[in-house]
Protein backbone atom coordinates (compact mmCIF):
# COMPACT_ATOMS: atom_id res chain seq x y z
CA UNK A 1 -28.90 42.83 -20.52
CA UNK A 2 -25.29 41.68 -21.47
CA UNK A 3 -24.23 38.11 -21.08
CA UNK A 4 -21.67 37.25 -18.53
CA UNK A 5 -18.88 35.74 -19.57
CA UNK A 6 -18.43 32.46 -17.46
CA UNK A 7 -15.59 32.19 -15.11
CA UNK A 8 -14.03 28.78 -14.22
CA UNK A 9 -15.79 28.40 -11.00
CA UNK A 10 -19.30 28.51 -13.49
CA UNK A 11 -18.03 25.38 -15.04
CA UNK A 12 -18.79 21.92 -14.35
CA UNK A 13 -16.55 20.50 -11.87
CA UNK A 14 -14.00 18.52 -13.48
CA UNK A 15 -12.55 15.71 -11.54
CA UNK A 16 -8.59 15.58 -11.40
CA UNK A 17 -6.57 12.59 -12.11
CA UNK A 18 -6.61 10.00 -14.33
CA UNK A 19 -9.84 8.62 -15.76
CA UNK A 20 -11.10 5.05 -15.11
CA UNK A 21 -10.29 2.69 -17.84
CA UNK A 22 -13.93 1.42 -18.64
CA UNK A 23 -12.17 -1.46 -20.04
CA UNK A 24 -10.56 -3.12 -17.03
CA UNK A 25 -12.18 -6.21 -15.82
CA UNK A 26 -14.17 -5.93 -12.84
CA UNK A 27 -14.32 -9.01 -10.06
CA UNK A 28 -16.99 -11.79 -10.21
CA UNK A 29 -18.85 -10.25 -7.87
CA UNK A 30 -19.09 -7.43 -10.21
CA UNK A 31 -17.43 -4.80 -7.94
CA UNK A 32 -14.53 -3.02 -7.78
CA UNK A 33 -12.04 -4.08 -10.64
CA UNK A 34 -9.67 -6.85 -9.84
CA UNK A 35 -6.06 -6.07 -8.65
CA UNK A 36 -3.83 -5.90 -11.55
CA UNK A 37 -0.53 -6.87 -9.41
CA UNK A 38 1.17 -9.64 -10.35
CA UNK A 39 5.34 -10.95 -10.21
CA UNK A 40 8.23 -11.26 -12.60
CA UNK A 41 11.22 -13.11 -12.12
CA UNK A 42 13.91 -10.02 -12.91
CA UNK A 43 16.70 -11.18 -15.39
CA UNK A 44 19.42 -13.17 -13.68
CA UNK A 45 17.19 -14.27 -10.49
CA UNK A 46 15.57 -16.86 -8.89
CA UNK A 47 13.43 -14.64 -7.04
CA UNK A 48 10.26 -13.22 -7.81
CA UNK A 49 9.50 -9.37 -7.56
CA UNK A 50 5.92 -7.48 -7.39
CA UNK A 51 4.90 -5.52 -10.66
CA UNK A 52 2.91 -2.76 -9.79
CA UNK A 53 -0.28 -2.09 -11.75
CA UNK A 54 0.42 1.06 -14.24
CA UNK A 55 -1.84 3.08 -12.60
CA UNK A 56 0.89 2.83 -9.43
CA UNK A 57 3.93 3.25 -11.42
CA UNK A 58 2.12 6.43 -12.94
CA UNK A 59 1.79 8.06 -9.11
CA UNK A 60 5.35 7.04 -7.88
CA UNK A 61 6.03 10.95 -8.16
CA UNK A 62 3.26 11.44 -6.15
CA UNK A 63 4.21 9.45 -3.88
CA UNK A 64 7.67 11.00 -3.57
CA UNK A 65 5.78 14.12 -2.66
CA UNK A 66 3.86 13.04 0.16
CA UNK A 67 6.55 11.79 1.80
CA UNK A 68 8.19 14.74 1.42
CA UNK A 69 5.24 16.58 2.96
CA UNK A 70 5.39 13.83 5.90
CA UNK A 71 8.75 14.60 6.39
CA UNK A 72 7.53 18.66 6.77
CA UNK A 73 5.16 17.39 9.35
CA UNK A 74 2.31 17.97 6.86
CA UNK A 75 0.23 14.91 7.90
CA UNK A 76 -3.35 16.39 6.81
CA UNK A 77 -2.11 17.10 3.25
CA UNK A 78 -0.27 14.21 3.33
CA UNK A 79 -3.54 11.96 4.40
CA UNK A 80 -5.62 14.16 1.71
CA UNK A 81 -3.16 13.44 -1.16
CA UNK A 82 -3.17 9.34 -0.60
CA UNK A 83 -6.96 9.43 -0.68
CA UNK A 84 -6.98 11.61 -3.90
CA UNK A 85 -3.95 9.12 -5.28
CA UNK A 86 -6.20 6.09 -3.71
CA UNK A 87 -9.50 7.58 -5.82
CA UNK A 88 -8.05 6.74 -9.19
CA UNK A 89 -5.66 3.60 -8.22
CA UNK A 90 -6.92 1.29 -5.49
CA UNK A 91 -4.25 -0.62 -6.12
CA UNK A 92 -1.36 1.76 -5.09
CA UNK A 93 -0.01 -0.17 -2.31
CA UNK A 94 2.33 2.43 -1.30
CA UNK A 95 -0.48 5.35 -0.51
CA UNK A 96 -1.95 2.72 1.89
CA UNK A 97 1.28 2.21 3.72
CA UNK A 98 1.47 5.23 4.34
CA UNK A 99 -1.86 6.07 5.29
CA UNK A 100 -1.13 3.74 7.69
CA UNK A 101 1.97 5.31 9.04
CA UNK A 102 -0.19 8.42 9.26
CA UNK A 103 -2.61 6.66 11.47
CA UNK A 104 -0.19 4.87 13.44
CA UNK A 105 1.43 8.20 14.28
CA UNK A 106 -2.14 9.37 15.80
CA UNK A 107 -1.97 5.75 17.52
CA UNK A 108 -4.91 4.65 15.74
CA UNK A 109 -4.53 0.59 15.56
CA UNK A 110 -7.67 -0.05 14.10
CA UNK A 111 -7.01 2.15 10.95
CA UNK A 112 -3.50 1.47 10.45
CA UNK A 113 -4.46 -2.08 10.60
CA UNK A 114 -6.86 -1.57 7.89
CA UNK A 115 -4.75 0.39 5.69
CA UNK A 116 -1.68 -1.79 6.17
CA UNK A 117 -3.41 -4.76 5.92
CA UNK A 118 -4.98 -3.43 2.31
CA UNK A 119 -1.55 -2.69 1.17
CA UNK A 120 0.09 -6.46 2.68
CA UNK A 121 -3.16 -7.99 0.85
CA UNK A 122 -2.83 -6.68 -2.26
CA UNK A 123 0.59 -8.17 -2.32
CA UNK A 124 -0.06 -11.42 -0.74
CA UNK A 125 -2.73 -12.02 -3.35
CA UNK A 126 -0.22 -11.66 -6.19
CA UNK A 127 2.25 -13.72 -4.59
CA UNK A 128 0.17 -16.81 -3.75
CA UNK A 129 2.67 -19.53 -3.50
CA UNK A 130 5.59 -18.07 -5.41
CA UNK A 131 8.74 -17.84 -3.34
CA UNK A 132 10.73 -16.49 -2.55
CA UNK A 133 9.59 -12.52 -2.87
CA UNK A 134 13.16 -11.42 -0.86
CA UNK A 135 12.97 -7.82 1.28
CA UNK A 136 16.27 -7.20 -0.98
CA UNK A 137 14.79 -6.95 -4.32
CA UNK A 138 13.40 -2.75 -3.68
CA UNK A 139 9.67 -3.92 -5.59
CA UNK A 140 8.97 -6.19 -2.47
CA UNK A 141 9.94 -3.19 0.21
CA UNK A 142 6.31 -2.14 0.38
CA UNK A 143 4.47 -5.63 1.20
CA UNK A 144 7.38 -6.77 3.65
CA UNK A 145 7.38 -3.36 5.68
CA UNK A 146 3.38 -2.96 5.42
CA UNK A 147 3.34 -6.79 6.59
CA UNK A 148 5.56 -5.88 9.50
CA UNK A 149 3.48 -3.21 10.38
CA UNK A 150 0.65 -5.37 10.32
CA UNK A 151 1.57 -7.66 12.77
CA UNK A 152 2.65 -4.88 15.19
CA UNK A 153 -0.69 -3.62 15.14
CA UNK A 154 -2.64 -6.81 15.02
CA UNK A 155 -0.21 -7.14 18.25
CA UNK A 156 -1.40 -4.12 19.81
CA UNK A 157 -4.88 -4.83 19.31
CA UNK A 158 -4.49 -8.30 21.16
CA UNK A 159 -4.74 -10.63 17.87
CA UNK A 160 -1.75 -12.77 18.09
CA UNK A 161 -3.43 -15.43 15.67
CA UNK A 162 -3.87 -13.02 12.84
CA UNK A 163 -0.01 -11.42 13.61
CA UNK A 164 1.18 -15.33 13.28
CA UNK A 165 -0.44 -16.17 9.48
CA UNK A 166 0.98 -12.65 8.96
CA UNK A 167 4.39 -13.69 9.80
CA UNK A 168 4.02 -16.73 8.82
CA UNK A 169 3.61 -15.42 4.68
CA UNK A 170 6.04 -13.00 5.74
CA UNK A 171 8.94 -15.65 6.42
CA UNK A 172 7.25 -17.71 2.90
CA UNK A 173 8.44 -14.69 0.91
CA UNK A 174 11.72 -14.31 2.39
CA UNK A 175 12.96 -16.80 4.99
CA UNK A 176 15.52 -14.45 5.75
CA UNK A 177 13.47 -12.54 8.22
CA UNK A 178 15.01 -9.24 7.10
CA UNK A 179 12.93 -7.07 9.43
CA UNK A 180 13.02 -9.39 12.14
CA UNK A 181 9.05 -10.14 12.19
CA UNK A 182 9.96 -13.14 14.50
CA UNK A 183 11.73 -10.96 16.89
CA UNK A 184 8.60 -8.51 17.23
CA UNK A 185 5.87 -11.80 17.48
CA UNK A 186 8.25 -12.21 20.22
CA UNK A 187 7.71 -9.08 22.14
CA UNK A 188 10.36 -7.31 20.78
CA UNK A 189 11.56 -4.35 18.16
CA UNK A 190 9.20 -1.64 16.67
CA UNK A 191 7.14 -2.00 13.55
CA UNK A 192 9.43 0.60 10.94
CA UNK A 193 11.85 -1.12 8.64
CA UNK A 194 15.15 -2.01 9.99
């Protein structure tokens, strides 16, 4: 009997993306690896802007296309493509915003809390005490909008503590209160960028 040649669907199932760097340090509690976020001062400032690990920068294309796909009212591949971007980059602080937005458009608090907060926490981490991480500088966009949309939905779910230390590292990284976090704590304005 003949051999048949072998078709692509015979071969082992080769997983897409980028490979995991077997290198990169995991955390002491021997998990996941540690985020690789951290800040610069850009040349001429005083302020401090969030470096995105390389395995972010490397999906900012990616990116691009999901919101394009949100825009087309493609919210399934949309959600599919941030957990396929989210597989090889934990760290990609904008495919949990906008997970987040996804969920917040089915009106599911709990979820866009948890991806929001992921993306505001990632941030916060790499910030610590440095100040001040200004709305302005576009690096900083991501944590100060996910942060705002935080606190709306810590609001919703009836956790006004948790909204305040939100908005209270909010106004730490930029005094200025771009989005008007104070204003929603309040009881007033939405959670998108403004």
């Amino acid at each position: 009997m003949a051999k048949r040649k072998p078709t692509k669907h015979d071969r082992p199932h080769k997983q897409s993306g980028p490979a995991r760097n077997p290198n990169r340090q995991k955390d002491a509690r021997g998990g996941s690896p540690r985020s690789e976020i951290r800040l610069r001062q850009p040349p001429g400032e005083k302020a401090w802007e969030i470096v995105l690990p390389r395995c972010a920068r490397d999906r900012r294309e990616d990116v691009e296309e999901v919101r394009l796909m949100l825009e087309a009212g493609e919210f399934d591949v949309a959600r599919d493509e941030c957990l396929w971007l989210l597989q090889g980059c934990t760290d990609c602080m904008e495919a949990h915003h906008l997970l987040g937005e996804i969920a917040l458009g089915d009106n599911d608090f709990p979820l866009a809390r948890g991806h929001f907060g992921y993306a505001f926490q990632l941030g916060a981490k790499a910030i610590g005490r440095a100040t001040p991480v200004p709305y302005r500088l576009a690096a900083n966009r991501v944590f100060h909008e996910s942060g705002k949309a935080l606190v709306y939905c810590l609001l919703q779910l009836g956790k006004p503590e948790m909204a305040a230390e939100v908005i209270e590292t909010l106004l730490a990284a930029d005094p200025s209160d771009p989005l008007g976090v104070r204003q929603l704590a309040a009881g007033g304005g939405g959670c998108g960028a403004e």
